[in-house]
C-alpha atoms as a PDB file:
ATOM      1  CA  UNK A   1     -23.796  -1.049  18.491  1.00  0.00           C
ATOM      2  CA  UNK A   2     -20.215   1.310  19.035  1.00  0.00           C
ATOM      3  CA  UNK A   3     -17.110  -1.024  17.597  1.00  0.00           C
ATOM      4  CA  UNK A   4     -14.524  -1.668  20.429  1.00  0.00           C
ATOM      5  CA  UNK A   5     -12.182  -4.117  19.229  1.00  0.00           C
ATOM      6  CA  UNK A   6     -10.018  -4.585  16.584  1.00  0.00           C
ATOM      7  CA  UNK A   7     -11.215  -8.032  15.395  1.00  0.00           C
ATOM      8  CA  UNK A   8     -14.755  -6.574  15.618  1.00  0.00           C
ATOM      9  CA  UNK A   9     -14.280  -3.599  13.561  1.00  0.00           C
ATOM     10  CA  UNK A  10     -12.200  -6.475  11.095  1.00  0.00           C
ATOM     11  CA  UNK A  11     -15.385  -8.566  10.984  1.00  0.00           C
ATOM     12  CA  UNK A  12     -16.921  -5.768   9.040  1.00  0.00           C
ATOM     13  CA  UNK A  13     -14.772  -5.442   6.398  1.00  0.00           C
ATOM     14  CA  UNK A  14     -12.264  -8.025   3.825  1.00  0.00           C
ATOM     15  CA  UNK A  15      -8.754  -7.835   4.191  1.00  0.00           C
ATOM     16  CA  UNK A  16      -7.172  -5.067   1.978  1.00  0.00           C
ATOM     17  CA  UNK A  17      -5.868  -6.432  -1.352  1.00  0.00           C
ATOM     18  CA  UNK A  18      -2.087  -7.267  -1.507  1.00  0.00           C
ATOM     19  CA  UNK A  19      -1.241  -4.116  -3.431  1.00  0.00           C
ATOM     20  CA  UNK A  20      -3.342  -1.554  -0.522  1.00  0.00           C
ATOM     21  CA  UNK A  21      -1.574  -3.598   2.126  1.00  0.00           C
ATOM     22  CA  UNK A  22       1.852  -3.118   0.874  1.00  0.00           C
ATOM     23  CA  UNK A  23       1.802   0.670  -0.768  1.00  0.00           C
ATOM     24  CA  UNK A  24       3.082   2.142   2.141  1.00  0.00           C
ATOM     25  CA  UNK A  25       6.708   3.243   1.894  1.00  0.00           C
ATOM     26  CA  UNK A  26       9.677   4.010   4.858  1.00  0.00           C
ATOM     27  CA  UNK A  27      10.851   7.151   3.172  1.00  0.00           C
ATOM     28  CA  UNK A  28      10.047   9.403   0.394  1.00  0.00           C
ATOM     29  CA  UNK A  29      10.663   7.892  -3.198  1.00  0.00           C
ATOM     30  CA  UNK A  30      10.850   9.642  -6.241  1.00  0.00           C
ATOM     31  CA  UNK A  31       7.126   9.778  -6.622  1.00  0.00           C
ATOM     32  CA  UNK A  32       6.467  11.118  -3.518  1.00  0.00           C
ATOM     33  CA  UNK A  33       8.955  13.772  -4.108  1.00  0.00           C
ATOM     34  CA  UNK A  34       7.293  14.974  -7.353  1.00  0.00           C
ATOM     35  CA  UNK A  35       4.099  14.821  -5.881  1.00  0.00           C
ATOM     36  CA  UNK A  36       5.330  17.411  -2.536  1.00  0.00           C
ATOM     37  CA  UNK A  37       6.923  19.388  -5.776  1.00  0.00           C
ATOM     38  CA  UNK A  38       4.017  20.190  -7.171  1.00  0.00           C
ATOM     39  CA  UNK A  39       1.960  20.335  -4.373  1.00  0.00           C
ATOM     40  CA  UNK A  40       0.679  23.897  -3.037  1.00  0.00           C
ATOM     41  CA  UNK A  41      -1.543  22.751  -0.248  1.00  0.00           C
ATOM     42  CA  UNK A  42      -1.645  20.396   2.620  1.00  0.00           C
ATOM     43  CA  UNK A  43      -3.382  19.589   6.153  1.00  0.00           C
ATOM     44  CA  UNK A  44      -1.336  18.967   9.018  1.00  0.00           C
ATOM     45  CA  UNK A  45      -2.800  16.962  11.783  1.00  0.00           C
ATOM     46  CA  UNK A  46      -1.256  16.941  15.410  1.00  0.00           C
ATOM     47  CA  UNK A  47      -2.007  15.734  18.825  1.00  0.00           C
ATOM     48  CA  UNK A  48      -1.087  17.321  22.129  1.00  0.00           C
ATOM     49  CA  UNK A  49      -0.029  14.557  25.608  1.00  0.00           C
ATOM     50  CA  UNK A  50      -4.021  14.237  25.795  1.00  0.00           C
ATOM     51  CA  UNK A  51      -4.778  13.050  22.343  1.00  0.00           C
ATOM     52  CA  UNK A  52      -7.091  15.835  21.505  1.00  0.00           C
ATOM     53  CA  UNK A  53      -6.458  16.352  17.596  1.00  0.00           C
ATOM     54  CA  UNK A  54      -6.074  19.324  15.516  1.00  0.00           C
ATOM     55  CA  UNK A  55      -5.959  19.659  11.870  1.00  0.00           C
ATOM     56  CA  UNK A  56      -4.893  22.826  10.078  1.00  0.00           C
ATOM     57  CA  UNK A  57      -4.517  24.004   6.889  1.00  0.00           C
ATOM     58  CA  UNK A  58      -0.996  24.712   5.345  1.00  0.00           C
ATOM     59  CA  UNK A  59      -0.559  26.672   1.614  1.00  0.00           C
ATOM     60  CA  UNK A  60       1.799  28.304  -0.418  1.00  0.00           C
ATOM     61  CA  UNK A  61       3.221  27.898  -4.205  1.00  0.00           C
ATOM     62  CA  UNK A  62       3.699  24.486  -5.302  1.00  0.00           C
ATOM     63  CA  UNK A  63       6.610  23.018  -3.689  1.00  0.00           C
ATOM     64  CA  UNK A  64       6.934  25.107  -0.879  1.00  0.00           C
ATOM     65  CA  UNK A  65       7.418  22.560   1.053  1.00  0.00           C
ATOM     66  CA  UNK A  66      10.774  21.119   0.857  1.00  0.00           C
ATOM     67  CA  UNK A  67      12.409  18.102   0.976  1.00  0.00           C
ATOM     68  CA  UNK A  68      16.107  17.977   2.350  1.00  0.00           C
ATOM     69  CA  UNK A  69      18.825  15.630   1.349  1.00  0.00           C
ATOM     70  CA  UNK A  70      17.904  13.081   4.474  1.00  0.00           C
ATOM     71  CA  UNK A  71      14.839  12.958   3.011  1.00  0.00           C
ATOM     72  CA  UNK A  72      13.169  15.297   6.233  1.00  0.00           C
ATOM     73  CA  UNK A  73      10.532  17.656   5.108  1.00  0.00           C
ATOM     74  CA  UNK A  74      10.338  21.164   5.655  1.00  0.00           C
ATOM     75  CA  UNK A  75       7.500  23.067   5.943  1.00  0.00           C
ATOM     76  CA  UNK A  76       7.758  26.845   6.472  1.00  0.00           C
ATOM     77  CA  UNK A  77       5.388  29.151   9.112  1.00  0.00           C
ATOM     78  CA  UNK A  78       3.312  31.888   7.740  1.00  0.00           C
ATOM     79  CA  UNK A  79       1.123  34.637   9.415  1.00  0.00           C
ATOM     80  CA  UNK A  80      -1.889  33.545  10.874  1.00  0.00           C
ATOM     81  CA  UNK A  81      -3.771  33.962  13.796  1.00  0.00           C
ATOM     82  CA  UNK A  82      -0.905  33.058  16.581  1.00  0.00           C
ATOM     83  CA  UNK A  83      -3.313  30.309  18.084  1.00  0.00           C
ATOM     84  CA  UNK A  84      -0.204  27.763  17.151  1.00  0.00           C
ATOM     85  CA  UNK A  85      -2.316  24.980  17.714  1.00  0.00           C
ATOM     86  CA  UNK A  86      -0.473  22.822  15.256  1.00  0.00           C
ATOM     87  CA  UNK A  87       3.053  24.394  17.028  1.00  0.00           C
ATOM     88  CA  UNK A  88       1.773  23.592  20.570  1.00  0.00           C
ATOM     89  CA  UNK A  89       1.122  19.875  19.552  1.00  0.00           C
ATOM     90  CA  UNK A  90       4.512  19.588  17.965  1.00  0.00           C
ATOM     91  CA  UNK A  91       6.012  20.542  20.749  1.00  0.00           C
ATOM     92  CA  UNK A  92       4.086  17.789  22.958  1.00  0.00           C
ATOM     93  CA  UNK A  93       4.228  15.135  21.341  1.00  0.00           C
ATOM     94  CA  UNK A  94       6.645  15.361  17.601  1.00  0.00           C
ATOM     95  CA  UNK A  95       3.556  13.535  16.206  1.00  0.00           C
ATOM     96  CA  UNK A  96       2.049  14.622  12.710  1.00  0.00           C
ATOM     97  CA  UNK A  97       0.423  13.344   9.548  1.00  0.00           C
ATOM     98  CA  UNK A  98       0.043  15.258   6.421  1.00  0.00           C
ATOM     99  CA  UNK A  99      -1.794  15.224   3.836  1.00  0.00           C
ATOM    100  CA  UNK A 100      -0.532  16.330   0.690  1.00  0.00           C
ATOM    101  CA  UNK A 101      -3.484  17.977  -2.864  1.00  0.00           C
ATOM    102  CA  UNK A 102      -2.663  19.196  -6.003  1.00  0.00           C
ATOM    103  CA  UNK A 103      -5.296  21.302  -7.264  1.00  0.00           C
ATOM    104  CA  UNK A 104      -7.002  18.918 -10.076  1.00  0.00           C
ATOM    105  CA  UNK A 105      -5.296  15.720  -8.991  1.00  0.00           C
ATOM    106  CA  UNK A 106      -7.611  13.116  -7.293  1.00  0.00           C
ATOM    107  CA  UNK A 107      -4.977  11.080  -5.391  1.00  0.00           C
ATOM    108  CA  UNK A 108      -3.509  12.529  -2.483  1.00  0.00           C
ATOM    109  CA  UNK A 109      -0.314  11.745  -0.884  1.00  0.00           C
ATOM    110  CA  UNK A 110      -0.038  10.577   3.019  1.00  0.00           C
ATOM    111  CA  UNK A 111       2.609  11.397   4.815  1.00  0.00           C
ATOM    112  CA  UNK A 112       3.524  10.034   8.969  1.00  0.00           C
ATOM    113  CA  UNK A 113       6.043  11.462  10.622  1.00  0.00           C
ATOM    114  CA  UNK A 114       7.986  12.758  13.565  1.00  0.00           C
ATOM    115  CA  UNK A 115       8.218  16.486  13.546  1.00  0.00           C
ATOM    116  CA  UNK A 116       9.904  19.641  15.557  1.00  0.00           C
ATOM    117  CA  UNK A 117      10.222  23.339  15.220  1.00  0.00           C
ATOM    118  CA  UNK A 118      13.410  24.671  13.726  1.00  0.00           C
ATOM    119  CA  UNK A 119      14.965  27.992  13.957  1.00  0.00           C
ATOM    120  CA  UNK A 120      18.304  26.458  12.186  1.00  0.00           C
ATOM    121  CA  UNK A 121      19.483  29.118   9.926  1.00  0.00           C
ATOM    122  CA  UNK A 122      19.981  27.068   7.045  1.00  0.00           C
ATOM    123  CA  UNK A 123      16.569  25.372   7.236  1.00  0.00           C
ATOM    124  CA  UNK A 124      14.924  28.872   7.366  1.00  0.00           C
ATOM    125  CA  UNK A 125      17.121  30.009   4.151  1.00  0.00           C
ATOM    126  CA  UNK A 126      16.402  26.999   2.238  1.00  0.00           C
ATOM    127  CA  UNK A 127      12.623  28.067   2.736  1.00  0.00           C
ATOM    128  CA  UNK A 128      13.208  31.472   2.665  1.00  0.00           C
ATOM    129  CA  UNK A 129      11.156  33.070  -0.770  1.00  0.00           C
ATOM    130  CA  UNK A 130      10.371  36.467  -2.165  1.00  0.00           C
ATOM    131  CA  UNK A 131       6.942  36.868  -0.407  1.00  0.00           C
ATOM    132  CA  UNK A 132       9.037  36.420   3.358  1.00  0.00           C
ATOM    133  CA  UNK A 133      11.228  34.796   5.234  1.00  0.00           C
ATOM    134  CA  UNK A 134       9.504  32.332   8.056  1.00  0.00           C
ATOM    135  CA  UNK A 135       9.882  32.575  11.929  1.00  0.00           C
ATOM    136  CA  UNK A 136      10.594  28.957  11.844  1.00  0.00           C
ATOM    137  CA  UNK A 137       9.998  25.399  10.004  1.00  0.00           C
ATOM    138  CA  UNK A 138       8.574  22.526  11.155  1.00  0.00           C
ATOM    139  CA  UNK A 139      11.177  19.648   9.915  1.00  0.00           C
ATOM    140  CA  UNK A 140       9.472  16.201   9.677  1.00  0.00           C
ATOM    141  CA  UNK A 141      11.225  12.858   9.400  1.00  0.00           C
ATOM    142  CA  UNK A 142       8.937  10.602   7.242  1.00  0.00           C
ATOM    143  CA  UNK A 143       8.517   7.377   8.795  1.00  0.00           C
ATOM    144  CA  UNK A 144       5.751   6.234   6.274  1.00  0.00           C
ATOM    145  CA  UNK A 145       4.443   8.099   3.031  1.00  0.00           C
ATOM    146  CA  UNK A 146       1.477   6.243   0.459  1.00  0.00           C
ATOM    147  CA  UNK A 147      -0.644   7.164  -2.077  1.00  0.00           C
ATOM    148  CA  UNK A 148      -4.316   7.675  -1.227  1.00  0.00           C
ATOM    149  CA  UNK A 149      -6.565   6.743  -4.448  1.00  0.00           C
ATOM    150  CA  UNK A 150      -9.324   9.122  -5.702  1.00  0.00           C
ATOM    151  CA  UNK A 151     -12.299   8.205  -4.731  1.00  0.00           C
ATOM    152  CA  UNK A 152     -12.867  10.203  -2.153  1.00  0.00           C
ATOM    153  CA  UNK A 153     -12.535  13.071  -4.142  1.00  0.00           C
ATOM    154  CA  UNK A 154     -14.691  11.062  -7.128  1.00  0.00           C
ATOM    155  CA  UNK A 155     -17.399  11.093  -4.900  1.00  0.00           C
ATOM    156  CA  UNK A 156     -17.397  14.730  -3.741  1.00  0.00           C
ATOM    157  CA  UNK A 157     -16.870  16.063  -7.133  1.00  0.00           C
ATOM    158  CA  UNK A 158     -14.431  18.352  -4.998  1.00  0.00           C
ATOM    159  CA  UNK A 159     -12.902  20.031  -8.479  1.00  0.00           C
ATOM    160  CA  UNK A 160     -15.491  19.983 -10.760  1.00  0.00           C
ATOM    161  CA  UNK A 161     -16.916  23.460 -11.634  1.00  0.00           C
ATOM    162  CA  UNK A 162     -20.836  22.432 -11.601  1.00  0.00           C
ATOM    163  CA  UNK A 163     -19.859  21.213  -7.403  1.00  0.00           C
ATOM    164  CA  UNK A 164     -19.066  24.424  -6.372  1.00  0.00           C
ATOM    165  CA  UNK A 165     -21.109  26.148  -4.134  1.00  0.00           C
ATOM    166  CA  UNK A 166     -21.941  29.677  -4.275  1.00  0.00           C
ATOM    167  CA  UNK A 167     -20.232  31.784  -1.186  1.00  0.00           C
ATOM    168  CA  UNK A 168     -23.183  33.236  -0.310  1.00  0.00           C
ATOM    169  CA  UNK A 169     -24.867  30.328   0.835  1.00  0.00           C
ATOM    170  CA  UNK A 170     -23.172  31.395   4.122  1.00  0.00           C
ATOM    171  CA  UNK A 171     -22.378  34.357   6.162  1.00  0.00           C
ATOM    172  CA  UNK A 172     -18.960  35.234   5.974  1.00  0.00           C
ATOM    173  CA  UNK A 173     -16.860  33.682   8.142  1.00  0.00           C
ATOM    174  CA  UNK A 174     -16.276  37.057  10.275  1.00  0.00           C
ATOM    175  CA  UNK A 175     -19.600  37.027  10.591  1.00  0.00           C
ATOM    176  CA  UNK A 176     -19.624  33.506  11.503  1.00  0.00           C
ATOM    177  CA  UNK A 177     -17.345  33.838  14.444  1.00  0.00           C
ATOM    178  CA  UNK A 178     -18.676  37.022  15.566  1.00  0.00           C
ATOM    179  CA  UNK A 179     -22.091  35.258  16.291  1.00  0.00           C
ATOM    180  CA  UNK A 180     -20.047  31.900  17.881  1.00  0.00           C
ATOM    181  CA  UNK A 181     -17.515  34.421  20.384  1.00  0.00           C
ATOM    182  CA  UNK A 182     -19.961  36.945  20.992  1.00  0.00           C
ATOM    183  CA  UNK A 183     -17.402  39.620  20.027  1.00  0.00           C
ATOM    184  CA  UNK A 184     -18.780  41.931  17.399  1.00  0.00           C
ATOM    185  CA  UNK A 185     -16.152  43.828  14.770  1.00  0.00           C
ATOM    186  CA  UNK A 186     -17.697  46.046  11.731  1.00  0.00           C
ATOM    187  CA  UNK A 187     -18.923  43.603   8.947  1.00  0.00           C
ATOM    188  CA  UNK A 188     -16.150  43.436   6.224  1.00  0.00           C
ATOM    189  CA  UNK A 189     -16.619  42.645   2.583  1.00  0.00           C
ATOM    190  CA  UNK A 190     -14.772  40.114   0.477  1.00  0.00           C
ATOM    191  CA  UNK A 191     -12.689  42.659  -1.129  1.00  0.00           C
ATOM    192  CA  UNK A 192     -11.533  44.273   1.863  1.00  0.00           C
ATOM    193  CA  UNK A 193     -10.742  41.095   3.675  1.00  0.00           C
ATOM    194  CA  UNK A 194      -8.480  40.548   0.505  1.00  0.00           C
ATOM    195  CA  UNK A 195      -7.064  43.717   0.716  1.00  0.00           C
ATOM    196  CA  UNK A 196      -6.474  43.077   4.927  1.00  0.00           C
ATOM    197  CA  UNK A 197      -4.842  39.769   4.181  1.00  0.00           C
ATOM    198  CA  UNK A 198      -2.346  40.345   1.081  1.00  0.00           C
ATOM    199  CA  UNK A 199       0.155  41.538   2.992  1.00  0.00           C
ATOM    200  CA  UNK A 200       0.313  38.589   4.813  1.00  0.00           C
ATOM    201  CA  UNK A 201      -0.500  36.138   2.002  1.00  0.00           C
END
């Protein structure tokens, strides 16, 4: 039986407790601040005028990300593969959630907002590091930020050392999209891939 309304899908399940129902904020609070600080990693999902989603993976060193005085975020490009999926979206529809992990921290931090792509030279320079200086930023204004609790990441173990899963299990991923394009390139070895991507990194 597919759930297709609301007070279905409600019937299912209690009403969140008081705290749940009210932990979502307007704007970034100290906590949420120190949290992006710290932070070296983050998903950004998007949505283009048909509401086909995209989610895609954002890192650098903790607290690359920034946070402005107005309380915008700004999150700077890096190489990749020029698909701009994520860019394409923004440009669309300004729509994005993020999701913010620190590496050993089982809470995450949620993040809604309102985003566009900057070329403003003092947005670029306040993200502007030693490894490079970014093509552009995507500047989000928050319009709702909460704590996510852990037990989503209790359940999948996701940081413990006995959960990980040897790489080998699977091809590697060149190998992986060879096989799913049907365009072939010389196999490549985790070292060189390394050594092809540090420039870049």
């Amino acid at each position: 039986m597919d759930i297709l309304s609301l007070d279905a899908l409600r019937r299912l399940y209690a009403q969140p407790q008081e705290r749940a129902a009210k932990k979502e904020i307007a704007a970034l609070d100290v906590h949420c601040r120190n949290f992006i600080a710290l932070s070296p990693f983050l998903v950004l999902s998007s949505c283009d005028r048909e509401h086909r989603t995209d989610a895609s993976p954002r890192g650098g060193d903790p607290g690359f990300v920034k946070v402005t005085p107005a309380g915008n975020l700004l999150i700077p490009d890096a190489p990749g593969n020029n698909r701009l999926d994520s860019f394409e979206n923004i440009v669309a529809t300004g729509q994005v959630g993020l999701l913010f992990l620190i590496p050993g921290f089982d809470e995450t931090l949620r993040v809604n907002g309102t985003a566009v792509l900057s070329t403003a030279a003092e947005e670029i320079a306040a993200c502007t590091s030693e490894r490079r200086t970014p093509k552009l930023v995507v500047r989000v204004c928050v319009t709702a930020a909460y704590l996510h609790c852990a037990k989503a990441f209790l359940r999948s173990r996701l940081w413990a050392e006995s959960a990980k899963v040897d790489r080998t299990v699977l091809p590697t991923a060149g190998r992986m999209i060879s096989d799913q394009t049907g365009i072939h390139v010389a196999p490549e070895t985790r070292e060189a891939m390394e050594k092809r991507y540090a420039p870049d990194l």
